[in-house]
PDB file of N, CA and C in Angstrom:
ATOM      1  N   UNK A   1      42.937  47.329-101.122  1.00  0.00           N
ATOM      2  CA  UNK A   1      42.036  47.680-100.037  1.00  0.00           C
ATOM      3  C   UNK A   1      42.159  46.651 -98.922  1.00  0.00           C
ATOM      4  N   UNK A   2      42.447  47.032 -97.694  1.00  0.00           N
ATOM      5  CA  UNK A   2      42.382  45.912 -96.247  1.00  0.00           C
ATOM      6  C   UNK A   2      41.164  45.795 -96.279  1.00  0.00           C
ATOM      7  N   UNK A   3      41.081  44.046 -95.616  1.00  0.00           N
ATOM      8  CA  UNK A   3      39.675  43.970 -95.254  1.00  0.00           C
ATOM      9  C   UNK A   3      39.631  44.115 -93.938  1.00  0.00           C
ATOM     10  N   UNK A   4      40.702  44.364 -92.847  1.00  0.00           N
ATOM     11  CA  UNK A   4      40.500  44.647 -91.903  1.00  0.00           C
ATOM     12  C   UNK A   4      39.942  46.259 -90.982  1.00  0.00           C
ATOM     13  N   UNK A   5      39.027  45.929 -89.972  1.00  0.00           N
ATOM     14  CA  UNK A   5      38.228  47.315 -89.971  1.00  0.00           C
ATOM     15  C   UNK A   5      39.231  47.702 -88.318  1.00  0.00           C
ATOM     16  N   UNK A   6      39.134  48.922 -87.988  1.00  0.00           N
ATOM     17  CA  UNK A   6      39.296  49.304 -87.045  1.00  0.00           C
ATOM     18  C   UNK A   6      40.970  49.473 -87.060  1.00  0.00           C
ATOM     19  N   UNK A   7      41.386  50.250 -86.163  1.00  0.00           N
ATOM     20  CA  UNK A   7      42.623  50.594 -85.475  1.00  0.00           C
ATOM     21  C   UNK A   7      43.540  49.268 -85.176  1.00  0.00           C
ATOM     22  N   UNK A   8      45.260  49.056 -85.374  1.00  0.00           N
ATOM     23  CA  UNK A   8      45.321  47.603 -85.031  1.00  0.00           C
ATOM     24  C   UNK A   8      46.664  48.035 -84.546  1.00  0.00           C
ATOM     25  N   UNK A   9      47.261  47.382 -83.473  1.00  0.00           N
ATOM     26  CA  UNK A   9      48.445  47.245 -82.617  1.00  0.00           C
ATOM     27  C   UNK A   9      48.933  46.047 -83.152  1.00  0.00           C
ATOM     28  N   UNK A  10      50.449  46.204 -82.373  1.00  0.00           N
ATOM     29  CA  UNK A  10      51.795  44.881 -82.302  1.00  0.00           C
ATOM     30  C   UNK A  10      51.292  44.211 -80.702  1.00  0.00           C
ATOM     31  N   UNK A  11      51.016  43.367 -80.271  1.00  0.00           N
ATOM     32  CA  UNK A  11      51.161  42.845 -79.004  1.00  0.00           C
ATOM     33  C   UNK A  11      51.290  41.705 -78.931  1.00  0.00           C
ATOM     34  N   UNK A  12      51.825  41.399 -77.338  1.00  0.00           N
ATOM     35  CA  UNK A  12      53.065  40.283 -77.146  1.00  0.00           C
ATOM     36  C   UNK A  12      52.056  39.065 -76.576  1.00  0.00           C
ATOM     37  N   UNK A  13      51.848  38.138 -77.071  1.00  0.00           N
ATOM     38  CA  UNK A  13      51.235  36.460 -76.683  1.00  0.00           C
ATOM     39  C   UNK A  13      51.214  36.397 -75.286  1.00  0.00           C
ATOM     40  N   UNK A  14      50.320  36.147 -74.591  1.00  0.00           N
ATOM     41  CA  UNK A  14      50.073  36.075 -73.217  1.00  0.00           C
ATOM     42  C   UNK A  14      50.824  34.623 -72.983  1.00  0.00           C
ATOM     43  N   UNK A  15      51.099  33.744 -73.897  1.00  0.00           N
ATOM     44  CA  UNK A  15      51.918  32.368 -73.709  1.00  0.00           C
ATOM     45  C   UNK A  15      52.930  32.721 -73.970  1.00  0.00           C
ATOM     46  N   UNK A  16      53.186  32.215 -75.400  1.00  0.00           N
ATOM     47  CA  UNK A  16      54.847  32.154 -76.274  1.00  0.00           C
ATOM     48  C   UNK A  16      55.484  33.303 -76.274  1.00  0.00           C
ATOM     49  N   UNK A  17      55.083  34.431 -75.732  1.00  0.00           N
ATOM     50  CA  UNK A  17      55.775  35.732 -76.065  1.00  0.00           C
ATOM     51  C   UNK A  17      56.017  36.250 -77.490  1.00  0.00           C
ATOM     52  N   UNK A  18      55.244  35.562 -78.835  1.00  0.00           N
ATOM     53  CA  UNK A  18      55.461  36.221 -79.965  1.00  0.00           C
ATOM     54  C   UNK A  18      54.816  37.711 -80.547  1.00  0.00           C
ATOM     55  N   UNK A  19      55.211  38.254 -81.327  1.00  0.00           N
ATOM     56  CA  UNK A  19      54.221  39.418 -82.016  1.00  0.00           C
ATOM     57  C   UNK A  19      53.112  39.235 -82.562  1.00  0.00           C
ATOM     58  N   UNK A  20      52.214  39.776 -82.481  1.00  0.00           N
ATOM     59  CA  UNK A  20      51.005  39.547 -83.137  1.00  0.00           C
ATOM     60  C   UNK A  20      50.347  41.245 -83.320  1.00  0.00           C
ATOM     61  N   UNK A  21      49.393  40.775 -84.183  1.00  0.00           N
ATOM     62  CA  UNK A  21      48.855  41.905 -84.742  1.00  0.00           C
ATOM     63  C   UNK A  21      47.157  41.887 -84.246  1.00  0.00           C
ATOM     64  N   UNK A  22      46.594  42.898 -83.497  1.00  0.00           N
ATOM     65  CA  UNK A  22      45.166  42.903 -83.244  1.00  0.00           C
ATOM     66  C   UNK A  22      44.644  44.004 -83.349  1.00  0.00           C
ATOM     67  N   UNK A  23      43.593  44.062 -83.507  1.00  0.00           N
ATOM     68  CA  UNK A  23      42.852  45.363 -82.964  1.00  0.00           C
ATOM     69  C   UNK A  23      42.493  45.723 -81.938  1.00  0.00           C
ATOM     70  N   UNK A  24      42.326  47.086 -82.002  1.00  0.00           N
ATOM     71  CA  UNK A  24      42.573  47.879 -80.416  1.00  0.00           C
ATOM     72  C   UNK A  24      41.627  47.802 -79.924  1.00  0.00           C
ATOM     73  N   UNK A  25      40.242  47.877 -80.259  1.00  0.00           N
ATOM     74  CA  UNK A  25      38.892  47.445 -80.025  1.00  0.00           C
ATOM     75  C   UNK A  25      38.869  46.356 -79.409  1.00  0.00           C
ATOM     76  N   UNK A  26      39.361  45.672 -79.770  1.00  0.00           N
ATOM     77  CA  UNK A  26      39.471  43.903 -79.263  1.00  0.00           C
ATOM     78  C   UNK A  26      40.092  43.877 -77.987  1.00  0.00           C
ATOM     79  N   UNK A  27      41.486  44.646 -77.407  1.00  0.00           N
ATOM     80  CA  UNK A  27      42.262  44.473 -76.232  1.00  0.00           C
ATOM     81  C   UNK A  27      41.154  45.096 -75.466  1.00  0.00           C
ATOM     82  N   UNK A  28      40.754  46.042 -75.649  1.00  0.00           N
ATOM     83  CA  UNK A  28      39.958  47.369 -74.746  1.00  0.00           C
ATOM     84  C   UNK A  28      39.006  46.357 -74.087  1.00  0.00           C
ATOM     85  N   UNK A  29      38.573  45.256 -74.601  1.00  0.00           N
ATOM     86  CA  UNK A  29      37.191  44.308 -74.359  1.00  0.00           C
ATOM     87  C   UNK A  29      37.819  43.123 -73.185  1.00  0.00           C
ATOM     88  N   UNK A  30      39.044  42.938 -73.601  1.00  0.00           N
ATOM     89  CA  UNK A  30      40.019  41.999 -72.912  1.00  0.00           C
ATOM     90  C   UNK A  30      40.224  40.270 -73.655  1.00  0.00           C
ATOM     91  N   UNK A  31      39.707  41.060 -74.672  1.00  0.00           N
ATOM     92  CA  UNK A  31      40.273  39.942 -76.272  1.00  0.00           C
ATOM     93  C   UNK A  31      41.439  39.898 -76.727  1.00  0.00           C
ATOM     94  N   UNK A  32      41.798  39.689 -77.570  1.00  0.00           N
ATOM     95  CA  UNK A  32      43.149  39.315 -78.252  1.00  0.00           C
ATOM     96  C   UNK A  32      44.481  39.083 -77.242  1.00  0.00           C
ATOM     97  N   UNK A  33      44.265  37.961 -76.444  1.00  0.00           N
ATOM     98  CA  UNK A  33      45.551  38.075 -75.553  1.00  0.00           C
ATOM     99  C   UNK A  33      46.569  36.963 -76.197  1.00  0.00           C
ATOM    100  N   UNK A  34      45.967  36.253 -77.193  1.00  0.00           N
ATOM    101  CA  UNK A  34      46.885  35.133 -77.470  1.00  0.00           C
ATOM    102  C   UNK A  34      47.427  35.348 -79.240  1.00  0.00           C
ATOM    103  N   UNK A  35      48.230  35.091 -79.422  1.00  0.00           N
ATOM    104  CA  UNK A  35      48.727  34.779 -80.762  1.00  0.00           C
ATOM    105  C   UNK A  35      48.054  33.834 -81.741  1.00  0.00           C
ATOM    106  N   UNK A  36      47.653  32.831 -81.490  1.00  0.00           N
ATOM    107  CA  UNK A  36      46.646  31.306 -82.049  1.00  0.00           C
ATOM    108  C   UNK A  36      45.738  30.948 -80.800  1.00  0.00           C
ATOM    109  N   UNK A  37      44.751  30.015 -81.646  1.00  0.00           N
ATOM    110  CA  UNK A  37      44.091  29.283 -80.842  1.00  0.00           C
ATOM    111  C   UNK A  37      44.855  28.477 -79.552  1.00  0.00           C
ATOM    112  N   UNK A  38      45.681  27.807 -80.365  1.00  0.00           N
ATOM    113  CA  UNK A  38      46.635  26.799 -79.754  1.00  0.00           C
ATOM    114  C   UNK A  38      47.286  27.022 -78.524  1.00  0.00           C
ATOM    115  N   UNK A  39      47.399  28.859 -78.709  1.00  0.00           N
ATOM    116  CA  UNK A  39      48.114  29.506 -77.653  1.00  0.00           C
ATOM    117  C   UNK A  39      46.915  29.516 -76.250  1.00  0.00           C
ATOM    118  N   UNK A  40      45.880  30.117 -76.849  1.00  0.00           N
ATOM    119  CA  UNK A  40      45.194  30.411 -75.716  1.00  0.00           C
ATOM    120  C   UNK A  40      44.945  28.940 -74.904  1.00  0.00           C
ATOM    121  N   UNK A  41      44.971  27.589 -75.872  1.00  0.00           N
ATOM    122  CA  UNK A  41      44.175  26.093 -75.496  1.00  0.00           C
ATOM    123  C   UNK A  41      45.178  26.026 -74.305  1.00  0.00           C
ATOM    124  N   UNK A  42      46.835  25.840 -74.691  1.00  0.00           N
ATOM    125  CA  UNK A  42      47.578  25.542 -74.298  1.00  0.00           C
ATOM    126  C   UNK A  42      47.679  26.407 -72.330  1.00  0.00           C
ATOM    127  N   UNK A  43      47.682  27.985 -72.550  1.00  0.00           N
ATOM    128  CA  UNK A  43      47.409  28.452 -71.729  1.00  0.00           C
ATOM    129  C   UNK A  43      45.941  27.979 -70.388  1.00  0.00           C
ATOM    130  N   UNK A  44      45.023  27.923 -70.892  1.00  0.00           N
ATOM    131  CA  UNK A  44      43.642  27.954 -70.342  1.00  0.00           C
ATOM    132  C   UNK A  44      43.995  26.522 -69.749  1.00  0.00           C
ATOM    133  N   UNK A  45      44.679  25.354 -70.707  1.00  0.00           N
ATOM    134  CA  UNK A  45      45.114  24.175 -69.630  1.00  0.00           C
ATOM    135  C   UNK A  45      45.610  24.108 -68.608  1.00  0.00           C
ATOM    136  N   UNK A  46      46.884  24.933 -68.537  1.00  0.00           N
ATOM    137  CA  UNK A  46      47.299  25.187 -67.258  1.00  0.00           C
ATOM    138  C   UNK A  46      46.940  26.124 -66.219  1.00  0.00           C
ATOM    139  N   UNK A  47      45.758  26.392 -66.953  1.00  0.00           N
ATOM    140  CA  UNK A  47      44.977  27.072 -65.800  1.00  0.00           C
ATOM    141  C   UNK A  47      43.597  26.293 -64.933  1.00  0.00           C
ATOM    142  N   UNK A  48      43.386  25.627 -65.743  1.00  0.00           N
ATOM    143  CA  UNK A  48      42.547  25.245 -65.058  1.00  0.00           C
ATOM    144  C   UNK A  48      42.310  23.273 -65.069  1.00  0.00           C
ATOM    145  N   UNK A  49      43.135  22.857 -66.240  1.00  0.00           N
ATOM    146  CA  UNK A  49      43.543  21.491 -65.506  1.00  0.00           C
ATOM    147  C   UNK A  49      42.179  20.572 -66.232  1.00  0.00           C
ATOM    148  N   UNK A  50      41.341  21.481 -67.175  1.00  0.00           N
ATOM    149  CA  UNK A  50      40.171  20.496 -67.698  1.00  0.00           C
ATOM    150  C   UNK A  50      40.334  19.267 -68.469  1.00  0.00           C
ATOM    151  N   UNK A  51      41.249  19.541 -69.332  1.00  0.00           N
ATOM    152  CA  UNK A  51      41.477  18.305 -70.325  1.00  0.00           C
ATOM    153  C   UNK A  51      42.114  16.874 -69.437  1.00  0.00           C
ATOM    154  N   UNK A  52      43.039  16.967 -68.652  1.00  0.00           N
ATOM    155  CA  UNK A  52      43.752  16.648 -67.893  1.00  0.00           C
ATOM    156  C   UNK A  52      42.737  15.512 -66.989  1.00  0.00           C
ATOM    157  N   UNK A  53      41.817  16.042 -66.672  1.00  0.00           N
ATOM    158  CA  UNK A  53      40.571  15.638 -65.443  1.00  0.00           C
ATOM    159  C   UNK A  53      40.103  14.931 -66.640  1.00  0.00           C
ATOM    160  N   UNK A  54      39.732  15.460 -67.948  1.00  0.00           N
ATOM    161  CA  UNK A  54      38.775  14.482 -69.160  1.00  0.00           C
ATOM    162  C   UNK A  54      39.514  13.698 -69.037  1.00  0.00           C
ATOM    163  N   UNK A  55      40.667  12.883 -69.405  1.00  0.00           N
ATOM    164  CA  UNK A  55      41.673  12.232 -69.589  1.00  0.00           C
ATOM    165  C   UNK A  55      41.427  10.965 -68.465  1.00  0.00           C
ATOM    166  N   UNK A  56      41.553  11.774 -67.577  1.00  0.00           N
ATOM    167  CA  UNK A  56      41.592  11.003 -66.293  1.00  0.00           C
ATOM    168  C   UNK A  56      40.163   9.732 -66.083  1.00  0.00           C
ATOM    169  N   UNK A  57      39.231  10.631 -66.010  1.00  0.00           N
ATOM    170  CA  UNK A  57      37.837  10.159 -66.279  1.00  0.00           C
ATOM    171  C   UNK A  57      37.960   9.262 -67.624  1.00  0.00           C
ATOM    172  N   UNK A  58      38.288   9.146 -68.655  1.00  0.00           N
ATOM    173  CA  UNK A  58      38.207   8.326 -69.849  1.00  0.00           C
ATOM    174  C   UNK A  58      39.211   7.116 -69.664  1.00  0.00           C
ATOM    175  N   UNK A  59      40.314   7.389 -68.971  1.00  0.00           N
ATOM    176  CA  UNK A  59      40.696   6.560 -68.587  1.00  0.00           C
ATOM    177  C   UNK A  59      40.099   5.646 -67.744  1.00  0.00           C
ATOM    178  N   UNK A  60      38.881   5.902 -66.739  1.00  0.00           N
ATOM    179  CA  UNK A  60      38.610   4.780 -65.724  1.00  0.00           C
ATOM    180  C   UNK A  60      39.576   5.320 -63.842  1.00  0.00           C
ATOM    181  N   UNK A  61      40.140   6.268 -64.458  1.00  0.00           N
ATOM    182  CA  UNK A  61      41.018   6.616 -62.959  1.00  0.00           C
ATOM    183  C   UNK A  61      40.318   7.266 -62.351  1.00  0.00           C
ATOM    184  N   UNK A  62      40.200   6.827 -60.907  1.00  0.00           N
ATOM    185  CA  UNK A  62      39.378   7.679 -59.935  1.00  0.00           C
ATOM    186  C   UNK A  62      40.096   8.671 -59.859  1.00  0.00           C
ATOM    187  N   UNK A  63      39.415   9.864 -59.131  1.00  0.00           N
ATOM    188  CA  UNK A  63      39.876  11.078 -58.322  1.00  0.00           C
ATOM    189  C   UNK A  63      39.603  10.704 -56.625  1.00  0.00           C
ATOM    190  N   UNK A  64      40.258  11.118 -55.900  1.00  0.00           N
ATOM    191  CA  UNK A  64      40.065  11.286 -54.604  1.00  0.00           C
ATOM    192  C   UNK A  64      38.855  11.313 -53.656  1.00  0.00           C
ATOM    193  N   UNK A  65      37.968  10.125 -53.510  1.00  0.00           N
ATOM    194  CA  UNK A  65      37.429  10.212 -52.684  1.00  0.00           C
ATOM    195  C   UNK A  65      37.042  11.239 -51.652  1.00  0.00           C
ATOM    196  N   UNK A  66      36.029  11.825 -50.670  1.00  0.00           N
ATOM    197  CA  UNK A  66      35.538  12.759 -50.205  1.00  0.00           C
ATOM    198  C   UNK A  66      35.202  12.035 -48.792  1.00  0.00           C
ATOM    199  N   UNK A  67      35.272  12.235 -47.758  1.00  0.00           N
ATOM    200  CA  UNK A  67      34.758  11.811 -46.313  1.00  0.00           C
ATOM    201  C   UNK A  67      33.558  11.964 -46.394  1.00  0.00           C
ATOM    202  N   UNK A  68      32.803  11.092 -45.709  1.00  0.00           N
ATOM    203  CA  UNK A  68      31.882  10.990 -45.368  1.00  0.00           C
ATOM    204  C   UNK A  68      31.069  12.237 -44.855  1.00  0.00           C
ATOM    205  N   UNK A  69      29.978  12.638 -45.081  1.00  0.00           N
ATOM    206  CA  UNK A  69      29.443  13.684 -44.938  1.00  0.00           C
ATOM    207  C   UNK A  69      29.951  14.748 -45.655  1.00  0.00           C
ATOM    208  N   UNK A  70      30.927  15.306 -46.498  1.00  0.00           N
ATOM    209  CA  UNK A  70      31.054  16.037 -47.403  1.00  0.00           C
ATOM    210  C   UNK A  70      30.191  16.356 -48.606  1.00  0.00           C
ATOM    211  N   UNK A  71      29.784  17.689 -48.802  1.00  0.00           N
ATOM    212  CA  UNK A  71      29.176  17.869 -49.769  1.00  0.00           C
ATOM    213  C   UNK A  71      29.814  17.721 -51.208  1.00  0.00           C
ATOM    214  N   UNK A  72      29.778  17.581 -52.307  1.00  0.00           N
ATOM    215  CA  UNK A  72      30.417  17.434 -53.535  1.00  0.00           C
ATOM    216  C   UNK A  72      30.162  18.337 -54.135  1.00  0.00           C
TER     217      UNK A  72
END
């Protein structure tokens, strides 16, 4: 007996390009785009650069100063 419920597709890793197996329920929602966690971490970094900025900050490295009268 599967313990898996619902309808399930082959689809291709929004990163690595591998096969993976999901349910169809899940894409329809705009879930299952990654193969692993790792995939999506790896992806979402280069999207948006968060860990990168933590890094930075733990290090003690400034970011770029703002002119005077700029809002933040």
């Amino acid at each position: 007996m599967s313990t898996q419920r619902g309808a399930t597709a082959t689809y291709k890793c929004a990163n690595c390009g591998d096969p993976f197996t999901a349910r169809t329920a899940d894409r329809k929602r705009g879930w299952a785009r990654f193969c692993s966690k790792s995939c999506k971490a790896i992806r979402q970094e280069k999207r948006t650069g968060q860990h990168a900025a933590h890094k930075m900050r733990e290090a003690g490295e400034c970011f770029p100063s703002h002119a005077d009268g700029d809002v933040q």
